[in-house]
C-alpha atoms as a PDB file:
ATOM      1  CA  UNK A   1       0.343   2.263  -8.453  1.00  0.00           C
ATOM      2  CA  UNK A   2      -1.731   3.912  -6.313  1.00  0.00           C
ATOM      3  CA  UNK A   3      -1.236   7.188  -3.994  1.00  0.00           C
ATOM      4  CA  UNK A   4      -3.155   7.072  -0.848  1.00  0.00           C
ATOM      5  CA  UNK A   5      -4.161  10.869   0.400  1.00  0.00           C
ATOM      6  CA  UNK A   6      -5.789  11.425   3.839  1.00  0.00           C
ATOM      7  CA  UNK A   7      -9.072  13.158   3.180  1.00  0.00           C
ATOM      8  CA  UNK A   8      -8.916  17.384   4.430  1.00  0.00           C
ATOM      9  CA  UNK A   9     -10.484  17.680   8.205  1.00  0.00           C
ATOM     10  CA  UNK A  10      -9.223  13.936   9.356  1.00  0.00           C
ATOM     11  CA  UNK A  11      -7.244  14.452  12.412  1.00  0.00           C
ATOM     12  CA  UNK A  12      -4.573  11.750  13.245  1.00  0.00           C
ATOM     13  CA  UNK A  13      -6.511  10.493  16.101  1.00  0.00           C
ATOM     14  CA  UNK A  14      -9.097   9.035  13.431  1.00  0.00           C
ATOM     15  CA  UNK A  15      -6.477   7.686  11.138  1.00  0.00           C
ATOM     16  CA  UNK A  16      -4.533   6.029  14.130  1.00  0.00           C
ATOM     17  CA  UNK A  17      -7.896   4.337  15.686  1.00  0.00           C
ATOM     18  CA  UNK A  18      -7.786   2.521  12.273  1.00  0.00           C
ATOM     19  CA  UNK A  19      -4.583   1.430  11.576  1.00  0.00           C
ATOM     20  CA  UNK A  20      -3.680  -2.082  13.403  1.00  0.00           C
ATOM     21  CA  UNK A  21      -6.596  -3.313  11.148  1.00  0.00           C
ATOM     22  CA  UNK A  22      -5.097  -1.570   7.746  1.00  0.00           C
ATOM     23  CA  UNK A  23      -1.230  -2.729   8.463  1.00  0.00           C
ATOM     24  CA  UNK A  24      -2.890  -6.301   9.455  1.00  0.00           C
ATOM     25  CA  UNK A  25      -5.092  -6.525   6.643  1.00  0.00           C
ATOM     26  CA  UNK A  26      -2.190  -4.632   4.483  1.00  0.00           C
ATOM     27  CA  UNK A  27       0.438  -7.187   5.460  1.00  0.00           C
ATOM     28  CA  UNK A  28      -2.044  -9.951   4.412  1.00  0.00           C
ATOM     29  CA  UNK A  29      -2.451  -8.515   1.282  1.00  0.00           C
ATOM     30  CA  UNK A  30       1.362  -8.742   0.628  1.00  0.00           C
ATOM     31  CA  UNK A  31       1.679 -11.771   1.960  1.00  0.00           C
ATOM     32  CA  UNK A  32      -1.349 -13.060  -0.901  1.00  0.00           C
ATOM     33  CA  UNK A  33       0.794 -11.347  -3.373  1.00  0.00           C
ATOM     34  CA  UNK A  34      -1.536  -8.657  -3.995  1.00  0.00           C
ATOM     35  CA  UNK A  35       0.663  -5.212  -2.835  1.00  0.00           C
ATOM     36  CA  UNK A  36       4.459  -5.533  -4.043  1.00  0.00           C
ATOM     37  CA  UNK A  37       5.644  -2.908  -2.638  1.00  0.00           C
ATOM     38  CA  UNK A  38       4.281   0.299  -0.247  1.00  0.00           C
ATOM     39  CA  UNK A  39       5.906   3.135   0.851  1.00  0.00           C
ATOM     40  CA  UNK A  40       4.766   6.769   3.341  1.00  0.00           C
ATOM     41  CA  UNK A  41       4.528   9.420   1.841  1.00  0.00           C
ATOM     42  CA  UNK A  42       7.681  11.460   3.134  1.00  0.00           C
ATOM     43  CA  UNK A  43       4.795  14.519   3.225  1.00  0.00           C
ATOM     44  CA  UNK A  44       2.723  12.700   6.240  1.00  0.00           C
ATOM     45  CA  UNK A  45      -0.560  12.350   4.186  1.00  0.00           C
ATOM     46  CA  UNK A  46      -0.714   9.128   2.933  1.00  0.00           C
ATOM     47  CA  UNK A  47       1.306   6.188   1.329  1.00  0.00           C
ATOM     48  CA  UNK A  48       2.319   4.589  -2.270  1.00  0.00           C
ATOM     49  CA  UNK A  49       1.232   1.140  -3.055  1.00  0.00           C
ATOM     50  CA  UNK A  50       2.734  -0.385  -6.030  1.00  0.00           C
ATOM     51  CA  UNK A  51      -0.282  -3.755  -6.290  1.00  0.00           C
ATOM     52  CA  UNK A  52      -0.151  -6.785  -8.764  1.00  0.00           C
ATOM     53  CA  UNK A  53      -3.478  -6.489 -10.562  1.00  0.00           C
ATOM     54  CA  UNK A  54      -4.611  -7.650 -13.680  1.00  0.00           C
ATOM     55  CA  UNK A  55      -6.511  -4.195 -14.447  1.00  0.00           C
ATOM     56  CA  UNK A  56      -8.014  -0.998 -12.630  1.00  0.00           C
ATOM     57  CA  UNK A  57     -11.540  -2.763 -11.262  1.00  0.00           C
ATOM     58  CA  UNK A  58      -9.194  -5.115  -9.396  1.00  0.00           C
ATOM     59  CA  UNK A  59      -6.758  -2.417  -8.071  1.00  0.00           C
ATOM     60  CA  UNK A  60     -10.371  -0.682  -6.653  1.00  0.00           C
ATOM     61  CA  UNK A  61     -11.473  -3.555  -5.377  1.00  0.00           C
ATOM     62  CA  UNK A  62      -8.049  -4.211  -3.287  1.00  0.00           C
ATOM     63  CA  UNK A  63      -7.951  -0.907  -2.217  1.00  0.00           C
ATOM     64  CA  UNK A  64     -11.508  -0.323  -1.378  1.00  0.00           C
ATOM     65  CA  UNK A  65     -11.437  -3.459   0.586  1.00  0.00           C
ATOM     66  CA  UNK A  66      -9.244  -1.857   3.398  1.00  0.00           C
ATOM     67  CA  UNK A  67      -9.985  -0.086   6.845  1.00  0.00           C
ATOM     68  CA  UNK A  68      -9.379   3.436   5.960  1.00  0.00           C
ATOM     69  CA  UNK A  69     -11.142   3.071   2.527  1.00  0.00           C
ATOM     70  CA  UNK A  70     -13.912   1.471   4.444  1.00  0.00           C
ATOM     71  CA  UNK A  71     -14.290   4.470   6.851  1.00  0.00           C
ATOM     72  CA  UNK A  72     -14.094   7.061   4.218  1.00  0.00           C
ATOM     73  CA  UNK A  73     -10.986   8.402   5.565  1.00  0.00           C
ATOM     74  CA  UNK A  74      -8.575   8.406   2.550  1.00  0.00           C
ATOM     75  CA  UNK A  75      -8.985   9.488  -1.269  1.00  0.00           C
ATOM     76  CA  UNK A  76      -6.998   7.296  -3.525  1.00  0.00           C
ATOM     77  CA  UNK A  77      -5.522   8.193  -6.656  1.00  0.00           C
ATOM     78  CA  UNK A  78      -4.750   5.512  -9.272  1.00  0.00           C
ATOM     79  CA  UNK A  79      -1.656   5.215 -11.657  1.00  0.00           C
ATOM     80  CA  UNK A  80      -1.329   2.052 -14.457  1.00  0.00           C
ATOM     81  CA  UNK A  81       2.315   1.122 -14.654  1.00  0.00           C
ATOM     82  CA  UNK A  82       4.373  -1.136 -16.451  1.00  0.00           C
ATOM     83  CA  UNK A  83       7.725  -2.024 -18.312  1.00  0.00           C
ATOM     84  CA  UNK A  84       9.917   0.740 -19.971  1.00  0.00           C
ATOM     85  CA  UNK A  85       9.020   1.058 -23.667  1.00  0.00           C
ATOM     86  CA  UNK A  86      11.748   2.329 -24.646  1.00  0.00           C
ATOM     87  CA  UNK A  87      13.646  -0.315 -23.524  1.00  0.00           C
ATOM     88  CA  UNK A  88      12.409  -2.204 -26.365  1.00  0.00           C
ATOM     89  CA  UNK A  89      14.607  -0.135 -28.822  1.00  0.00           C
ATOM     90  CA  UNK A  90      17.678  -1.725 -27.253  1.00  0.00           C
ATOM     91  CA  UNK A  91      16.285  -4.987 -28.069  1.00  0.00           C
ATOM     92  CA  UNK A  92      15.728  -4.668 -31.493  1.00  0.00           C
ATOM     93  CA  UNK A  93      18.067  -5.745 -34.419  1.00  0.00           C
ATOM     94  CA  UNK A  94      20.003  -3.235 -35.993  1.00  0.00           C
END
């Protein structure tokens, strides 16, 4: 998972100049089965991107790849998920 947060002193007008080239590039990226899911941030700054990578250089690599990454614009903060754990327990024999 990661959480995209717009960098402190970016004004909208800079993140908006960039955009038809992250949500095309973005879109691509989902469509190559890369991002799963994404999401805004219901705060304005940002957005959640749940990817499909095999480990964190790959997840950089994705991300760093777009627009606003490209232009400096964003920080990015990184999140390794997967399956339940716990979950297991039910699956056990008792």
């Amino acid at each position: 998972m990661v959480i995209l947060t717009v960098k402190a002193g970016i004004t909208r007008e800079q993140i908006m100049a960039v955009m038809p080239d992250e949500i095309r590039q973005t879109v691509q990226l989902y469509l190559n089965g890369k991002v799963r899911e994404w999401y805004s941030r219901s705060d304005g700054r940002g957005a959640v991107f749940v990817l499909d990578a095999k480990n964190d250089a790959e997840a950089h690599a994705i991300m760093d790849g777009l627009p606003l990454a490209r232009q400096d614009l964003i920080e990015h903060e990184y999140i390794a998920v997967g399956p339940l754990m716990p979950l297991r327990l039910l699956m056990a024999k008792p």
